[in-house]
Protein backbone atom coordinates (compact mmCIF):
# COMPACT_ATOMS: atom_id res chain seq x y z
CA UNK A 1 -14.49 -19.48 9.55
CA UNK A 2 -13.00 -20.37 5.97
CA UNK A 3 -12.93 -17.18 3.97
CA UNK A 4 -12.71 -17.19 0.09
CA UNK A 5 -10.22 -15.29 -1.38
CA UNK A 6 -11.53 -13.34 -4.13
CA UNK A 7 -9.35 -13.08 -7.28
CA UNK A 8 -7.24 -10.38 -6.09
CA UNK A 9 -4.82 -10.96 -8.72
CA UNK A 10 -5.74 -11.71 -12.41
CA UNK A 11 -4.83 -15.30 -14.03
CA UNK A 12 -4.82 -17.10 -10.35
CA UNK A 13 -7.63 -18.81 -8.79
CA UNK A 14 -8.14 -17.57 -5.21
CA UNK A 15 -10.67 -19.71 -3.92
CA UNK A 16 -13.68 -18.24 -1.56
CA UNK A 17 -14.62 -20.98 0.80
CA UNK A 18 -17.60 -20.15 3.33
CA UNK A 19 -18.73 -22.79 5.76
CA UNK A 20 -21.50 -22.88 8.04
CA UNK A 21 -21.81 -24.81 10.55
CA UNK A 22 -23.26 -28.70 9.18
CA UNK A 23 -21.73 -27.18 5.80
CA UNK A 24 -19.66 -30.05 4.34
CA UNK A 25 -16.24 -28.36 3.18
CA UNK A 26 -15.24 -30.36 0.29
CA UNK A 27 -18.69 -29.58 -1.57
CA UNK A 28 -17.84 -26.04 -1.90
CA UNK A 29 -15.43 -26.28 -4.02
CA UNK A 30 -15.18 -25.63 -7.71
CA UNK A 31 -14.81 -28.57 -10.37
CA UNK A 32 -11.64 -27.52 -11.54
CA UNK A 33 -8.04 -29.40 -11.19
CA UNK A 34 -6.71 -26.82 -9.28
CA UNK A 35 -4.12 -27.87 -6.65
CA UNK A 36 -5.21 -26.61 -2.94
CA UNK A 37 -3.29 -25.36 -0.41
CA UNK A 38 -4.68 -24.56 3.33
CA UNK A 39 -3.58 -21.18 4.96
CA UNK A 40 -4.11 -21.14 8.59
CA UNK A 41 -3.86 -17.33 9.64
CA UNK A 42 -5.19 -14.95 12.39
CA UNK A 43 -7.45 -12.61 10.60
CA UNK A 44 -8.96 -11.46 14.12
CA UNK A 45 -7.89 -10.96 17.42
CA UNK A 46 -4.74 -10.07 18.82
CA UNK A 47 -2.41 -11.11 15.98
CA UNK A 48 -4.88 -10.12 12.98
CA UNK A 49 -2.18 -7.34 11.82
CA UNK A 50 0.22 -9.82 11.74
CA UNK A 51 -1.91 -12.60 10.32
CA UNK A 52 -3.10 -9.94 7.34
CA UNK A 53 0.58 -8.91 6.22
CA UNK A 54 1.50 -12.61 6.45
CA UNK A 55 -1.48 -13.01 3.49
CA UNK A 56 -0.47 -10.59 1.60
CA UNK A 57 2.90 -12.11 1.38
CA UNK A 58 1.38 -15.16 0.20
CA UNK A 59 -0.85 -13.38 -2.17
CA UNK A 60 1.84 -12.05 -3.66
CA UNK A 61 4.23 -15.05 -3.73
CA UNK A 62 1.44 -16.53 -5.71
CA UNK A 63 0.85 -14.09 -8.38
CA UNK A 64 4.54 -13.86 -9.21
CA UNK A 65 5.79 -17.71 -8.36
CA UNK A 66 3.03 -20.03 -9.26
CA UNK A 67 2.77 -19.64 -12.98
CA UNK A 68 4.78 -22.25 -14.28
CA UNK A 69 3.27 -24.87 -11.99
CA UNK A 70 1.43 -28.01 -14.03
CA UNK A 71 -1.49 -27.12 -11.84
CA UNK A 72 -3.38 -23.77 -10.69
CA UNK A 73 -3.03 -22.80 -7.03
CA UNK A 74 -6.75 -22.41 -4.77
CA UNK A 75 -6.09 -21.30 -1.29
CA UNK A 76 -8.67 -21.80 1.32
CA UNK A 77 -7.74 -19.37 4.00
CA UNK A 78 -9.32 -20.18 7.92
CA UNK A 79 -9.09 -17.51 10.63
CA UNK A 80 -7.48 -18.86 13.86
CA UNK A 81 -8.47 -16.16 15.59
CA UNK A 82 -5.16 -15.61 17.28
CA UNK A 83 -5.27 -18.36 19.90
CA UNK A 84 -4.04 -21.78 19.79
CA UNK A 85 -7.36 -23.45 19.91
CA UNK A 86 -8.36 -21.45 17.19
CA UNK A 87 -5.18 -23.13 15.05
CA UNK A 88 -6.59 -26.56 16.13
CA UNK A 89 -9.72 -25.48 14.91
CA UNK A 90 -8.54 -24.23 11.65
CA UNK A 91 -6.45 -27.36 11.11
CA UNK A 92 -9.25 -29.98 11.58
CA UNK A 93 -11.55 -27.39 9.37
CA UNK A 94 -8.99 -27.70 6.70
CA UNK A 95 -8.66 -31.50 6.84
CA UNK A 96 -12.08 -31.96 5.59
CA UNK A 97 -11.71 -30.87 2.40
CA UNK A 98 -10.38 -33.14 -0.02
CA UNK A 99 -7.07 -33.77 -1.98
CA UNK A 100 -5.37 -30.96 0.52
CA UNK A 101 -1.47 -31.81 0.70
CA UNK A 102 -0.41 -29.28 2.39
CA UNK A 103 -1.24 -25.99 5.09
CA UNK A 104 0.62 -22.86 5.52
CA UNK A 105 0.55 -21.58 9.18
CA UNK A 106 0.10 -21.27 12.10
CA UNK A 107 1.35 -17.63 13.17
CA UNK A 108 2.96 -18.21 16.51
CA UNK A 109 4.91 -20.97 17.83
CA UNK A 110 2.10 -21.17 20.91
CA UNK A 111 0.18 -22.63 18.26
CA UNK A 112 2.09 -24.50 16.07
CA UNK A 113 2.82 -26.42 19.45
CA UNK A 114 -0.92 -26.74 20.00
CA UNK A 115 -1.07 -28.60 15.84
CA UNK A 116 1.72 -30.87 16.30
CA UNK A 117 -0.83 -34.06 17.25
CA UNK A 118 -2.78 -32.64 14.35
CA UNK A 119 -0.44 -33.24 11.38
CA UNK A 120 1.25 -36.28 13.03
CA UNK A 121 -2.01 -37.99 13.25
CA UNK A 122 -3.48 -36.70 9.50
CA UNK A 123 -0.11 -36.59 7.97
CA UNK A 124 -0.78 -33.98 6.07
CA UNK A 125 2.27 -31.28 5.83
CA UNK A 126 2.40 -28.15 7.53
CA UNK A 127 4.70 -25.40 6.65
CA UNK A 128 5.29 -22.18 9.38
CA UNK A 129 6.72 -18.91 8.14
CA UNK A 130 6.19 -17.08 11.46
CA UNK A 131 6.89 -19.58 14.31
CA UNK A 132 10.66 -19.62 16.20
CA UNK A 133 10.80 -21.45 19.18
CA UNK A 134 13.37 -23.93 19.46
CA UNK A 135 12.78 -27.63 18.82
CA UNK A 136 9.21 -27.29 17.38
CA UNK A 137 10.03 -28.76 13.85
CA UNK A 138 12.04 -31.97 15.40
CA UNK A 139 8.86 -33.31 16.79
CA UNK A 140 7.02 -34.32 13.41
CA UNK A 141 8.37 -34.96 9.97
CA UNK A 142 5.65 -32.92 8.69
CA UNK A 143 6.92 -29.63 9.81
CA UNK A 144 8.81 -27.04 7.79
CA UNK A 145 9.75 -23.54 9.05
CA UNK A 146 10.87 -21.27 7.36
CA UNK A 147 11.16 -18.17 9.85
CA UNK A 148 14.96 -18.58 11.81
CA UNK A 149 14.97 -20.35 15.04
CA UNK A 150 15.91 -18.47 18.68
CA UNK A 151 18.96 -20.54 18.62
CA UNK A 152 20.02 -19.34 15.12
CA UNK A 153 19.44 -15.70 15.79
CA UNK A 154 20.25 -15.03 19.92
CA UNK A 155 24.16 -15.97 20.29
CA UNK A 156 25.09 -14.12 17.24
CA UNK A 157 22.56 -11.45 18.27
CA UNK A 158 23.94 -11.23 22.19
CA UNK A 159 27.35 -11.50 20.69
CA UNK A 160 26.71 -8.23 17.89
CA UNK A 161 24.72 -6.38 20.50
CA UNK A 162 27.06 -6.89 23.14
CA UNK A 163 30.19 -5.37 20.99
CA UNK A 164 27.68 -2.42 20.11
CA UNK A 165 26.51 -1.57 23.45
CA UNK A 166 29.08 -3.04 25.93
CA UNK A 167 26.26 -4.10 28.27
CA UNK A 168 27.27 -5.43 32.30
CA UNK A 169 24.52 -5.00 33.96
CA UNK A 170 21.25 -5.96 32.31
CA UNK A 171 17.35 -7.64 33.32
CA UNK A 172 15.31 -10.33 31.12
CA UNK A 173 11.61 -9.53 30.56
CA UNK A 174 9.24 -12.35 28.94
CA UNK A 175 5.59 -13.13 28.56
CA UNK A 176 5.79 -16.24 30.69
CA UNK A 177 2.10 -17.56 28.85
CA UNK A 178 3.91 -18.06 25.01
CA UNK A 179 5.56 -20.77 23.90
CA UNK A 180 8.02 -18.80 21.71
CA UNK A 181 8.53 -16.30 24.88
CA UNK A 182 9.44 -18.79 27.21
CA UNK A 183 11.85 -19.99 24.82
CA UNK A 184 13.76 -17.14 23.99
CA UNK A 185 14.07 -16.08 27.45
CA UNK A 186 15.75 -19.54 28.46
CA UNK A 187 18.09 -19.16 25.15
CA UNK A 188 19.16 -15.36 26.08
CA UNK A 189 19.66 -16.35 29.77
CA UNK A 190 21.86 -19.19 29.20
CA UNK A 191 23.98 -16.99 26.16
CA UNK A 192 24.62 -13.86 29.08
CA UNK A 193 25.42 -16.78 31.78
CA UNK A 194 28.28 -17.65 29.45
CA UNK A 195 29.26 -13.82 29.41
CA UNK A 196 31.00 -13.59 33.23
CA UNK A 197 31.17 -9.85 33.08
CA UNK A 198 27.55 -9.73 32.19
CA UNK A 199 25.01 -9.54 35.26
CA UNK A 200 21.26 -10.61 35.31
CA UNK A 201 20.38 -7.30 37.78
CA UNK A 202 16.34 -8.51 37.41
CA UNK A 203 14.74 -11.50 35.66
CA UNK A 204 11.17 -10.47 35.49
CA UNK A 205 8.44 -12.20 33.91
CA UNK A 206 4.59 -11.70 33.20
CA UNK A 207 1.70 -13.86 31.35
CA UNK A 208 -0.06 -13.01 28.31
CA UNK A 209 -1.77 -16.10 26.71
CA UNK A 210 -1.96 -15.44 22.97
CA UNK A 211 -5.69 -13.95 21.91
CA UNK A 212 -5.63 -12.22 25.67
CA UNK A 213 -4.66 -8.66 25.78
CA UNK A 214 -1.99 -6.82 27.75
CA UNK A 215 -2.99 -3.38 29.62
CA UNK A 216 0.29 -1.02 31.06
CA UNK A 217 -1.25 -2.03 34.76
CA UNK A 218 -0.04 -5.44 34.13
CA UNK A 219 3.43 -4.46 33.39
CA UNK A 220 3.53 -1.66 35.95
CA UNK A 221 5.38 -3.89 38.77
CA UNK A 222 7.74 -5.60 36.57
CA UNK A 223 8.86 -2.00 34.97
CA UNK A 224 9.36 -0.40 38.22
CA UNK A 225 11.33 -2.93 39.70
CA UNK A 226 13.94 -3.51 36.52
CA UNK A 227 14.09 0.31 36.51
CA UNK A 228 15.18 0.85 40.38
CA UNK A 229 17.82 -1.68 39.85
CA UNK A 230 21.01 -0.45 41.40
CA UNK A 231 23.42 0.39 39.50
CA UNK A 232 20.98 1.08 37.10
CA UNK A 233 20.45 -1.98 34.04
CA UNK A 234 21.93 -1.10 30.67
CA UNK A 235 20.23 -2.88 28.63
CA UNK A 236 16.69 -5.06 29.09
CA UNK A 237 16.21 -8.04 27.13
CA UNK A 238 12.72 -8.24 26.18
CA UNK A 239 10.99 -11.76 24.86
CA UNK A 240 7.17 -11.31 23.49
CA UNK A 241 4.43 -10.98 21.35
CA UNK A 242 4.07 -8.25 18.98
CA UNK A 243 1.05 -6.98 21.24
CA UNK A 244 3.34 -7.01 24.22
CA UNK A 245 6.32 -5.00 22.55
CA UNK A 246 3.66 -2.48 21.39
CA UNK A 247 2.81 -2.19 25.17
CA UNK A 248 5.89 -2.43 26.97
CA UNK A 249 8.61 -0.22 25.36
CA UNK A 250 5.74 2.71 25.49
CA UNK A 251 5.08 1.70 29.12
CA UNK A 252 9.16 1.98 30.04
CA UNK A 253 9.46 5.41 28.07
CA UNK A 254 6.48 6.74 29.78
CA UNK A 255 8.72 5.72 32.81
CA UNK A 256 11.63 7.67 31.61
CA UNK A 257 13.56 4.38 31.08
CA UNK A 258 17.37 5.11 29.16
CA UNK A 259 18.56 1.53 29.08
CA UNK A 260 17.96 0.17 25.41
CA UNK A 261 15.64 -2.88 24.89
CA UNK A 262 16.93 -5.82 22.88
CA UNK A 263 14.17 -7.80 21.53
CA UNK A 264 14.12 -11.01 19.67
CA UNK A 265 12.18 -10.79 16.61
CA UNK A 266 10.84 -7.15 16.94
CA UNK A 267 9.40 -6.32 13.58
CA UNK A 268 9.40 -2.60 11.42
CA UNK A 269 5.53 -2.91 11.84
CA UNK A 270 5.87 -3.09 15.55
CA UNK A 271 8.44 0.27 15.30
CA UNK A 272 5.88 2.09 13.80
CA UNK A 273 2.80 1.09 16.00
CA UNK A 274 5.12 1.88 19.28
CA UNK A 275 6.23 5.13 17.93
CA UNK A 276 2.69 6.26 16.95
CA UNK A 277 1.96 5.22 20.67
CA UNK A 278 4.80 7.14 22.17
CA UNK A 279 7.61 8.69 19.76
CA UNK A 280 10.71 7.80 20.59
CA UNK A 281 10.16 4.80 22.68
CA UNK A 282 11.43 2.19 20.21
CA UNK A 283 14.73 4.74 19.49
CA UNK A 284 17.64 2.69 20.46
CA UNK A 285 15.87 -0.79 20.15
CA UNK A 286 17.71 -3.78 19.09
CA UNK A 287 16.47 -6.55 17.38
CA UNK A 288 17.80 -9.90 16.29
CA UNK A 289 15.76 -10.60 13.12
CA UNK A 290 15.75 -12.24 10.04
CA UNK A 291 15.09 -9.74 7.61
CA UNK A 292 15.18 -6.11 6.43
CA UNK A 293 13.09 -4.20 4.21
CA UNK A 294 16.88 -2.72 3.41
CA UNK A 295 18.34 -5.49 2.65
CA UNK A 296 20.46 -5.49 -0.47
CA UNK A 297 19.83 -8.88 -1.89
CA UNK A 298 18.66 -8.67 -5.34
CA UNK A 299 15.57 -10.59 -5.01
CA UNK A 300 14.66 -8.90 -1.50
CA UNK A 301 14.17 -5.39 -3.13
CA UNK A 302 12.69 -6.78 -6.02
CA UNK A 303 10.25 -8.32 -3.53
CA UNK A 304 9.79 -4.43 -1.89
CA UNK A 305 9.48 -2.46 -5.33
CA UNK A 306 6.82 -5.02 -5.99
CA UNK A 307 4.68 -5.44 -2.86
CA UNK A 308 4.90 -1.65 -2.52
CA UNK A 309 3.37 -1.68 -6.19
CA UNK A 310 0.77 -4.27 -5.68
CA UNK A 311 -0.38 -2.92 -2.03
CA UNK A 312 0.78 0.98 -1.68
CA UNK A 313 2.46 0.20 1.22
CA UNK A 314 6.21 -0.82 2.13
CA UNK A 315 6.04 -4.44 3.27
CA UNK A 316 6.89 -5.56 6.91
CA UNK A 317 9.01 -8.51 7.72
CA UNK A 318 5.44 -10.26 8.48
CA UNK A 319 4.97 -9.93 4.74
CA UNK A 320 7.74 -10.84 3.68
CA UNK A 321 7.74 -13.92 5.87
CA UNK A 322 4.94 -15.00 4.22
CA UNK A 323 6.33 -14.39 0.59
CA UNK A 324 9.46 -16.33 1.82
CA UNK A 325 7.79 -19.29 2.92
CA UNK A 326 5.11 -19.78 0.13
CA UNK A 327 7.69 -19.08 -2.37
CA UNK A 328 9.89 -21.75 -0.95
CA UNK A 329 6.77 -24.17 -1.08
CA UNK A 330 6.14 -22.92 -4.65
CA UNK A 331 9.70 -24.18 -5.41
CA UNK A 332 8.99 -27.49 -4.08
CA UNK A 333 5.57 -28.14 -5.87
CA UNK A 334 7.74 -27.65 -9.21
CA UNK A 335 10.25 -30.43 -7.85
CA UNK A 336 6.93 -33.24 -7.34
CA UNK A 337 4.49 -33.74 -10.32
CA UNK A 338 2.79 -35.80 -7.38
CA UNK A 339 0.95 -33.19 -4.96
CA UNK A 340 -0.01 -35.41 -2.30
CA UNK A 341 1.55 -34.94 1.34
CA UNK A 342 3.79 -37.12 1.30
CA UNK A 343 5.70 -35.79 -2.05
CA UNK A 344 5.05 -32.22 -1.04
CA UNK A 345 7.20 -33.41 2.51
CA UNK A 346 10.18 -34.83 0.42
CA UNK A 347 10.47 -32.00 -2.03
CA UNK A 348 10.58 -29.46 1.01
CA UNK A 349 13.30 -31.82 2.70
CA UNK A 350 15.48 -31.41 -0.38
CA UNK A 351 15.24 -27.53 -0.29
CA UNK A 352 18.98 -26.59 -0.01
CA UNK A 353 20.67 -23.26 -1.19
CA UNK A 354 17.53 -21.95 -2.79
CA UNK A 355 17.88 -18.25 -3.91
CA UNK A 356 14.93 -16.26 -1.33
CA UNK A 357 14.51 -12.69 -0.25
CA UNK A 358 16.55 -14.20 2.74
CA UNK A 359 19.43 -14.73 0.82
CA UNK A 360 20.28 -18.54 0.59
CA UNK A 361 18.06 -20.90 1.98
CA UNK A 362 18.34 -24.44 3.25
CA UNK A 363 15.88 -26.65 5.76
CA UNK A 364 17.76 -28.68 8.00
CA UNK A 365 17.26 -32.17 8.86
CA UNK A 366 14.95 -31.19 11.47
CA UNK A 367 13.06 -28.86 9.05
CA UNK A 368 14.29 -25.71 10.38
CA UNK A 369 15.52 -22.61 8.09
CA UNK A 370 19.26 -22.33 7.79
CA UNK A 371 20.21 -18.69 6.58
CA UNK A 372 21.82 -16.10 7.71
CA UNK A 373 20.12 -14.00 10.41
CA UNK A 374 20.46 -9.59 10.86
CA UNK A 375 21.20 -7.67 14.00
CA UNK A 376 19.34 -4.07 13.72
CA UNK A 377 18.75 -1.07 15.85
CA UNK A 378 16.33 1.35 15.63
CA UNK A 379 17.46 5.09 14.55
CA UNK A 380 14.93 7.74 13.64
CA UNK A 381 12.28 4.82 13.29
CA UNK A 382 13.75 2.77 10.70
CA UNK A 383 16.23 -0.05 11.37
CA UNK A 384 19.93 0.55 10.56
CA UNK A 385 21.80 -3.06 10.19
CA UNK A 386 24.69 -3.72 12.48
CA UNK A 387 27.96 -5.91 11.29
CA UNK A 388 27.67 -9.43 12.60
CA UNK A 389 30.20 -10.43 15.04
CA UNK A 390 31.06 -14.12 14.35
């Protein structure tokens, strides 16, 4: 279902699309020459958390970025209902309406997979600022991501973590049903291989479709057997979902697990929903992420002061995610007076050192983000940046 977004911020046309079934799209749409832009986000299921601070983030890029365009910005948001085939759905509801260069989304890299043959066939250009597995943008030139890749944030995460917690003996946990998951896993397993001090004790796996849920029972077997490794694993690297962290590490410290988990991509908003669950079963947690809500970059706690302002709530890195990538797609509809898909492709090609919350950002030729990424663990619920080991 398209959703229309209803002026939440004054000056900036938000526009409130519903269509019914039969409904043709484009009619909807006010007579204005407002330049639209397609957001593809969960605002149900499993991911709808996610999906809802990932809005906000473009909301707020928006309000603050988009002023100076030639053109106002309309977004016509579609719920993908945290699946893939709800992404495909969103997509082709989205390519009905008229003059649309260019879609923000989809959340996870599951489905950004399943939209590939989408935007290859329309053309049209998509840019992710959530998905990370490996090798997604290479397959179509109209795919930008903005979010860092596994292989930009695991060997300098293994490497930092490994320094920090002098880990032998550990055991690899991933959800064996997403695309980003599977990924990771493979990445982590062939970093530690390198490592010849560093054992794989247990390589354990489970599958969680994205949209499905995830109960403890399905876990239970997988969590007993890393945790009656002998010697004992001291560390467990952990690839997933954000509904599978919020399962897992609560699971384990119900177990009376000590070895930290090291997850790829575990978010501040995922902290607080396991520690609500079970306090202190995300103490200790690593993550290899790409941004901090204390980072010291001048435009990242700008970006804080002011979401916290506009929202009454810090921001997550879902949030900001979204402000990263709409603001780098803001800075490429000021480099093209001509907002078809095609110009809106090249100007995001020649994004290169562009000042973001991130720090400086670059795609590469691929479309992937080039920045630099953060190693964190968790200490009395926040996360406390570790020094990168190069």
């Amino acid at each position: 279902m398209i959703r229309h977004l209803e002026s939440l911020f004054s000056g900036f046309i938000l526009c409130i699309l519903t269509l019914l079934t039969g409904c043709d799209a484009a009619e909807t749409l006010p007579e204005n020459t407002a330049l639209l832009i397609g957001v593809a986000m969960p605002q149900t299921g499993t991911l709808s958390t996610a999906g809802q601070s990932v809005s906000n983030g473009i909301h707020l890029a928006i309000r603050e970025h988009a002023g100076a365009l030639e053109r106002k910005l309309t977004l016509a948001l579609v719920d993908t209902r945290s699946t893939a085939s709800g992404a495909q759905h969103a997509y082709r509801q989205l390519l009905e309406l008229d003059d649309l260069p260019v879609i923000i989304g989809p959340l996870s890299s599951t489905a950004t997979e399943a939209i590939l043959p989408i935007i290859q066939e329309s053309g049209i250009t998509s840019v992710g600022p959530t998905s990370s597995k490996t090798g997604l943008s290479a397959r179509s030139v109209h795919l930008f991501r903005s979010s860092l890749t596994g292989n930009r944030t695991i060997p300098v995460g293994i490497r930092t973590a490994k320094q920090n917690l002098q880990f032998t003996n550990v055991a690899t946990l991933h959800n064996s049903g997403d695309a980003f998951s599977v990924s990771s896993n493979t990445l982590i397993t062939q970093e530690l291989e390198a490592y010849a001090e560093v054992t794989i004790a247990v390589a354990a796996s489970f599958s969680r479709p994205p949209g499905t849920s995830l109960s403890e029972a399905d876990i239970a077997a997988q969590l007993d057997d890393i945790l009656a490794s002998e010697p004992p694993v001291d560390a467990i690297f952990l690839s997933g979902l954000p509904e599978d962290q919020i399962t897992i590490l609560p699971a384990a410290h119900r177990r009376k697990n000590a070895a930290p988990f090291i997850v790829n991509l575990l978010s501040s908003a995922e902290v607080e929903t396991i520690e609500e669950l079970e306090p202190g079963a995300a103490e200790g947690a690593v993550t290899f992420s790409i941004w901090l809500s204390s980072s010291p970059e001048p435009l990242s706690r700008a970006f804080v002061e002011s979401y916290t302002q506009n929202f009454g709530m810090s921001p997550d890195d879902w949030a900001a995610r979204g402000y990263a990538a709409t603001s780098i797609l803001i800075e490429a509809l000021h480099q093209t007076s001509a907002y078809d898909a095609d110009s809106v492709q090249e100007a995001l090609t020649g994004i290169n050192d562009f000042p973001t919350i991130y720090g400086a950002f670059s795609f590469n030729k691929d479309g992937d983000a080039v920045y630099n990424p953060v190693v964190a663990v968790v200490q009395d619920r926040s996360f406390v940046a570790w020094s990168i080991v190069d």
